[in-house]
Structures are given as C-alpha cells and as structure tokens.
Protein backbone atom coordinates (compact mmCIF):
# COMPACT_ATOMS: atom_id res chain seq x y z
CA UNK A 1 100.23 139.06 61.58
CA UNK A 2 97.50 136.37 60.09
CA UNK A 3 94.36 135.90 61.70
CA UNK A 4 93.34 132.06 61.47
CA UNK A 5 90.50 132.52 63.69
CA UNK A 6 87.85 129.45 64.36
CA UNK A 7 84.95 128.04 66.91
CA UNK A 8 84.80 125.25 69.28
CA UNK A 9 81.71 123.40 70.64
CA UNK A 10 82.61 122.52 74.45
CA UNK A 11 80.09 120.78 76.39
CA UNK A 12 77.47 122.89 74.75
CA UNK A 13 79.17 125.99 74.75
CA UNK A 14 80.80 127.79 71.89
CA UNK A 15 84.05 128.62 72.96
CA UNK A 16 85.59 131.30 70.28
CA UNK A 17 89.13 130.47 69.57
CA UNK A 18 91.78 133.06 67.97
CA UNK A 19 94.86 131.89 65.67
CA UNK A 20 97.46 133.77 64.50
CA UNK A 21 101.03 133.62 63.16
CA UNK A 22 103.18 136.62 63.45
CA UNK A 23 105.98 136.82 61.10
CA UNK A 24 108.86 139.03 63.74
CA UNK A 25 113.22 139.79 63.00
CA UNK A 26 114.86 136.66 64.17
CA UNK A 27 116.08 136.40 67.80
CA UNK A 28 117.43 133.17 69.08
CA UNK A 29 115.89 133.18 72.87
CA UNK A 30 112.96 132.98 71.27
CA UNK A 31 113.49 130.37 68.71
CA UNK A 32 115.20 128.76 71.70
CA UNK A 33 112.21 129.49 74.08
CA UNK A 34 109.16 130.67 72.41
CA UNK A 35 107.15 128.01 73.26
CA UNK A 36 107.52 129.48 76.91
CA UNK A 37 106.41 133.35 75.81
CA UNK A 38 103.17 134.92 74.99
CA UNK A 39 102.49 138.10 72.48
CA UNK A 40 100.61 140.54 73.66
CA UNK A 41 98.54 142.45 70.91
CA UNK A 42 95.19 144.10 70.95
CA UNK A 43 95.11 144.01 74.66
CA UNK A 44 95.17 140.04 74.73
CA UNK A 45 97.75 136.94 75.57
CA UNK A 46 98.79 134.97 72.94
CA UNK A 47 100.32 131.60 73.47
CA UNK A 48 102.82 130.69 71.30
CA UNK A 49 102.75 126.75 70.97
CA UNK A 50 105.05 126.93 67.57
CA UNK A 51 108.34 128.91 66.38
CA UNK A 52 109.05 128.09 63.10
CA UNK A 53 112.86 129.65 61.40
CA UNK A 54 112.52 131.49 58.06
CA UNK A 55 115.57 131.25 55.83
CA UNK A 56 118.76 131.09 57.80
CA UNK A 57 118.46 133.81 60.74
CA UNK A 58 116.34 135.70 58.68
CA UNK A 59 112.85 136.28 60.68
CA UNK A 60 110.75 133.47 62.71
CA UNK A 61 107.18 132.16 62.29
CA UNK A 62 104.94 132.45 65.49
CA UNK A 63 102.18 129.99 65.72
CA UNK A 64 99.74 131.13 68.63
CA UNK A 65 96.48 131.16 69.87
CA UNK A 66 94.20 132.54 72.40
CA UNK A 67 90.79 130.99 73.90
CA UNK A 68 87.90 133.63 74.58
C-alpha cells in the first residue's frame, strides 16, 4: 500500500481526499472487474477506478481513492 493522499476546495469546503495503490497476487476477476470492487482497509471503502497488470500474471496495481 502507497498513500497518495491530497485536498480539494469544493464550493468553499475542503473536502480531504485519500489515494492509494495497493500492490495484491494477481487474480483475473479482478483485473477483469476491479473497476467494479472496493478495498476495505482501516475501516474505510476504497474505490478502485484503475487495475493495472505487473509482469505477466505476476501481481496487479490498484489505483483507488476515497472522499472524506
């Protein structure tokens, strides 16, 4: 797991906005359908909106974020 974590100004309020990319064993439902899931760490929801392959079924890149 990476934390790319950032703000974001939204009609005057700051809206806090997590990203991370988790690095998991390769599984093809969810390079097929990852884009559909959610991670669930630290108690919160993280949208995946990226699946990225690493070497040739080797592991998968998660892209994801969360909105607090």
């Amino acid at each position: 797991m990476e934390d790319l974590s950032g703000n974001e100004d939204e009609e005057g309020k700051v809206i806090h906005i997590v990203n991370r990319t988790y690095t998991i064993p390769y599984l093809a439902a969810i390079r097929d359908n990852g884009e559909n899931m959610v991670v669930k760490d630290e108690g919160k929801e993280f949208r995946i909106y990226y699946v990225q392959e690493l070497g040739r079924k080797m592991q998968l890149l998660l892209k994801c974020t969360v909105r607090e």
